[in-house]
Protein backbone atom coordinates (compact mmCIF):
# COMPACT_ATOMS: atom_id res chain seq x y z
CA UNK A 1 225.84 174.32 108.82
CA UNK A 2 227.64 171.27 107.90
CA UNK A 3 225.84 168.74 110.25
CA UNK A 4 223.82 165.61 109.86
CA UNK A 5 222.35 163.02 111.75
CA UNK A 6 221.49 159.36 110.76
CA UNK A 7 219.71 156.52 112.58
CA UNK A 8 220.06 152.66 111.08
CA UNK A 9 218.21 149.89 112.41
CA UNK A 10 218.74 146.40 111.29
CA UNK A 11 218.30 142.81 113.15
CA UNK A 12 221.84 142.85 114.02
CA UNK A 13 222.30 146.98 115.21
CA UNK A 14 220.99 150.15 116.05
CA UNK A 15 222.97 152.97 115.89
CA UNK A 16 222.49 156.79 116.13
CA UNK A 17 224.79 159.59 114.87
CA UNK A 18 224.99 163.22 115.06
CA UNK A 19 228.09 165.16 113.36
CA UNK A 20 229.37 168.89 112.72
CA UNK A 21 232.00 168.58 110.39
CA UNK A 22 233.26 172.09 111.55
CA UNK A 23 232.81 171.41 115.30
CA UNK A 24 235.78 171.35 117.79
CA UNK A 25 236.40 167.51 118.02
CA UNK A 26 233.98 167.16 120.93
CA UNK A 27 232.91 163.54 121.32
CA UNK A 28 230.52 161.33 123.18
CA UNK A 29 230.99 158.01 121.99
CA UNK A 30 229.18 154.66 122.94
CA UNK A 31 229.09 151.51 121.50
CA UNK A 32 229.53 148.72 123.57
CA UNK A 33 233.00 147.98 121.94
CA UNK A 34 235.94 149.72 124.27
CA UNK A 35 238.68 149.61 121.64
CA UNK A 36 236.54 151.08 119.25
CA UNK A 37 235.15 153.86 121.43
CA UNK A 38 238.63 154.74 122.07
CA UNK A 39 239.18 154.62 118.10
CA UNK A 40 236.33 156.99 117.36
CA UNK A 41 237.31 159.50 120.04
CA UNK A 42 240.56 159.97 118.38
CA UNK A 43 238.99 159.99 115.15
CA UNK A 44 236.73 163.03 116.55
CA UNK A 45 239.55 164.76 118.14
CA UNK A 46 241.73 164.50 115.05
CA UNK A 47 239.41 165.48 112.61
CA UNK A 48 237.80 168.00 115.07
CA UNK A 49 234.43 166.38 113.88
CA UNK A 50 232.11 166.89 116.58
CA UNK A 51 230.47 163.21 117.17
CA UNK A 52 228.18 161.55 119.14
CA UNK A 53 227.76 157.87 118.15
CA UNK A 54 225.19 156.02 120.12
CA UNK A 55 225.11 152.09 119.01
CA UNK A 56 223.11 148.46 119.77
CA UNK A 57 224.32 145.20 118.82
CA UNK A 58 224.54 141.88 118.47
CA UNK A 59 228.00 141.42 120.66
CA UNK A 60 227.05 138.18 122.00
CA UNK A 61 227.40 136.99 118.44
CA UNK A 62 230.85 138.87 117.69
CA UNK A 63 232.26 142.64 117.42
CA UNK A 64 231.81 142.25 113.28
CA UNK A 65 228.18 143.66 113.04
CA UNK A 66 228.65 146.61 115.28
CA UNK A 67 232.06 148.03 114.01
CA UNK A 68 230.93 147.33 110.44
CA UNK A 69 227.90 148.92 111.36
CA UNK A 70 229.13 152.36 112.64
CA UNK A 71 231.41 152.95 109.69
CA UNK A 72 228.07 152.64 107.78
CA UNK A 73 226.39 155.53 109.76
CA UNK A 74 229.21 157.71 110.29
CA UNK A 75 230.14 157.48 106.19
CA UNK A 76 226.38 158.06 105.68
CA UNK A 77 226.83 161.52 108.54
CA UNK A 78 230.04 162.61 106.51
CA UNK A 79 228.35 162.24 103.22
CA UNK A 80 225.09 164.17 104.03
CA UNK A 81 226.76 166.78 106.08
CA UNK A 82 229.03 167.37 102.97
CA UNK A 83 226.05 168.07 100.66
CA UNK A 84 227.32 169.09 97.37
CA UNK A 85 230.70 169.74 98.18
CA UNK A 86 230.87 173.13 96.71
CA UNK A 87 234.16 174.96 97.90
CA UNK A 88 236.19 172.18 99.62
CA UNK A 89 239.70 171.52 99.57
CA UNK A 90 239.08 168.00 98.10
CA UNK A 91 242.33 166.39 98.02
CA UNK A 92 244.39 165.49 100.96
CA UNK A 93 247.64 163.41 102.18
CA UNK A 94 249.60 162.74 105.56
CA UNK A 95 252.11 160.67 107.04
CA UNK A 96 251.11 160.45 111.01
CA UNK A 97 253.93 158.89 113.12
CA UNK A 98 253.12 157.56 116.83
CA UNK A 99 256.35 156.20 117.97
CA UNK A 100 257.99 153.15 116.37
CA UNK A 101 255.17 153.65 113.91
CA UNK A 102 254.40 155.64 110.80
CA UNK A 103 251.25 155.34 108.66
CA UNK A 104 249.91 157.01 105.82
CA UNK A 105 246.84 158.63 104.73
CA UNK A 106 245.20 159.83 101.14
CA UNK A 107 241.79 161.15 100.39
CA UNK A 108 239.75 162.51 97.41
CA UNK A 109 236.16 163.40 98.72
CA UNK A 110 235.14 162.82 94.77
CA UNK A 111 231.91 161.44 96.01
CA UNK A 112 232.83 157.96 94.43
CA UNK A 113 234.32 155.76 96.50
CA UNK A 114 237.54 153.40 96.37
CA UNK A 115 239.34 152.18 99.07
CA UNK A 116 242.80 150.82 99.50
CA UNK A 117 243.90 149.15 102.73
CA UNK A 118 247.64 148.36 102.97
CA UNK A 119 247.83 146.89 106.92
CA UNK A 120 248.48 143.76 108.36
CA UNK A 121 248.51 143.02 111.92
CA UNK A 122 251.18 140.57 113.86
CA UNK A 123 248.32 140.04 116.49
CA UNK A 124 244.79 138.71 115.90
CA UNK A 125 242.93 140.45 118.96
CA UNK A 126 243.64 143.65 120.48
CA UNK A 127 242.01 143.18 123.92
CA UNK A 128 238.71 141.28 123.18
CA UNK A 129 238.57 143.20 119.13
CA UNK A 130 239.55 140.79 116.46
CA UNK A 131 242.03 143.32 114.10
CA UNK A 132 240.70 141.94 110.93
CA UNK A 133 237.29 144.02 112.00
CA UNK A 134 239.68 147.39 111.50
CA UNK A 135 239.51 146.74 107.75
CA UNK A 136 235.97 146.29 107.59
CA UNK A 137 234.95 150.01 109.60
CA UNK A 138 237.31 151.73 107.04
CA UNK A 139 236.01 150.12 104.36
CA UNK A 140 232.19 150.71 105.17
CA UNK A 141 232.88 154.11 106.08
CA UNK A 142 234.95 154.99 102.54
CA UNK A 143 232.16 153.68 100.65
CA UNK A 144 229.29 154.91 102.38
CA UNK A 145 231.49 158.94 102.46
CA UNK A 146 231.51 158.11 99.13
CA UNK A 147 235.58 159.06 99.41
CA UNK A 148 238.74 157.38 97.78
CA UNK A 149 240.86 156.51 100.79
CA UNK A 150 244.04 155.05 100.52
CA UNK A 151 245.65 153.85 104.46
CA UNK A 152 249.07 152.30 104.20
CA UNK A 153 251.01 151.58 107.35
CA UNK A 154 254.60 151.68 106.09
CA UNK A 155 256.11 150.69 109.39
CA UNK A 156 255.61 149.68 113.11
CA UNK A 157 255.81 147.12 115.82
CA UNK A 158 252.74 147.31 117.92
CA UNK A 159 249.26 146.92 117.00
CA UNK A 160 247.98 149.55 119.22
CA UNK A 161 250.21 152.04 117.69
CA UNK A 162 249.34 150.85 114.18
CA UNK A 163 245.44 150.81 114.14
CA UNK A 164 245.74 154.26 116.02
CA UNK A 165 247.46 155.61 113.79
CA UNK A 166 245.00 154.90 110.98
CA UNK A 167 242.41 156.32 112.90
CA UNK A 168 244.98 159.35 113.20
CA UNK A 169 245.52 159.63 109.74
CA UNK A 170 242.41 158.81 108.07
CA UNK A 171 241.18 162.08 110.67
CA UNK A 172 243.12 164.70 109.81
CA UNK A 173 243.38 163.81 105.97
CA UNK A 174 239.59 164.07 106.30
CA UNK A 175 239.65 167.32 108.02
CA UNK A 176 242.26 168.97 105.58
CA UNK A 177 240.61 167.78 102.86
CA UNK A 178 236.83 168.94 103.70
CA UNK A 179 237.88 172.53 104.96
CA UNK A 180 236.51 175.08 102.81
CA UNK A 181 238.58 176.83 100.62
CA UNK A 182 237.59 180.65 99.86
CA UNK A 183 239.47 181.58 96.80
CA UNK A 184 237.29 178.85 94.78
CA UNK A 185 233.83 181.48 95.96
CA UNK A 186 231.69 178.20 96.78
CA UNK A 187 233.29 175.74 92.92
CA UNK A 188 232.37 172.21 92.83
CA UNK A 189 236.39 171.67 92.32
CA UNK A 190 236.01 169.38 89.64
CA UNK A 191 236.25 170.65 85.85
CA UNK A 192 232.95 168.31 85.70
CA UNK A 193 231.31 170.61 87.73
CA UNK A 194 230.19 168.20 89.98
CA UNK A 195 231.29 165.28 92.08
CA UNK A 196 229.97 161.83 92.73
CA UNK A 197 228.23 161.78 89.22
């Protein structure tokens, strides 16, 4: 069973998670932050990562903490419930469009992490979420899956259609790239042998 579950406490958060990477994309998500709830239920549902994300934090200070925070634990859940990676598809790449916007995806799940971030925002808040904090959950959650992710929004107009989609696409390059592929019979696919190393 792919599944892990990881608890972090610090002075600024505490935050539970529990994943099945080959779950249905059945969520329960809750952490104080209703933009990014909605984010991580389409991440879930996309991915069809089952995930229940239970978080604490400092709020009255600012979202940064929190969001920063989760993509920490649910990197950390992805990595663990990988293990070695023996047998997975590895690479992956998508363009998701959701209307006037398209955004692309890229992932190796080499177990050493990169991350590229090519989005700007024409808005500064997206209800009471400052959009620069977008950056930072993708980031903390690349580097702590140990995966190279590349998100590049090549077009759009609104910044709810433009996060989403990131969300969107970082989700189902995930899930195409961590399904397990038979004719390898359980191979690291690396011609190291291993990955991460």
């Amino acid at each position: 069973m792919r599944t892990a579950t990881i608890d972090r406490k610090t002075r600024e958060t505490e935050i539970s998670v529990s994943l099945d990477l080959d779950g249905t994309g059945e969520y329960d998500i809750d952490t104080g932050i209703g933009f990014l709830d909605h984010m991580l239920e389409s991440f879930s549902r996309h991915s069809a990562i089952d995930l229940k994300v239970r978080a604490q934090g400092d709020l009255h200070v600012d979202f940064h903490h929190t969001t920063e925070d989760t993509g920490i634990v649910i990197g950390q859940a992805v990595k663990r419930a990988l293990g070695d990676m023996a047998g997975i598809t590895r690479f992956a790449s998508i363009d998701i469009p959701m209307d006037e916007t398209l955004t692309r995806a890229a992932i190796d799940i080499s177990g050493r992490p990169y991350f590229v971030w090519k989005v700007n925002f024409t808005r500064a808040k997206l209800g009471e979420m400052d959009t620069e904090l977008f950056r930072e959950w993708f980031q903390a959650f690349a580097q702590n899956a140990g995966v190279c992710l590349h998100v590049e929004n090549l077009y759009g107009d609104n910044n709810h259609h433009i996060v989403e989609s990131c969300y969107k696409a970082t989700a189902r390059v995930l899930r195409a790239a961590m399904v397990v592929d038979e004719r390898i019979e359980g191979q690291v696919p690396s011609t190291k042998g291993s990955l991460g190393d």
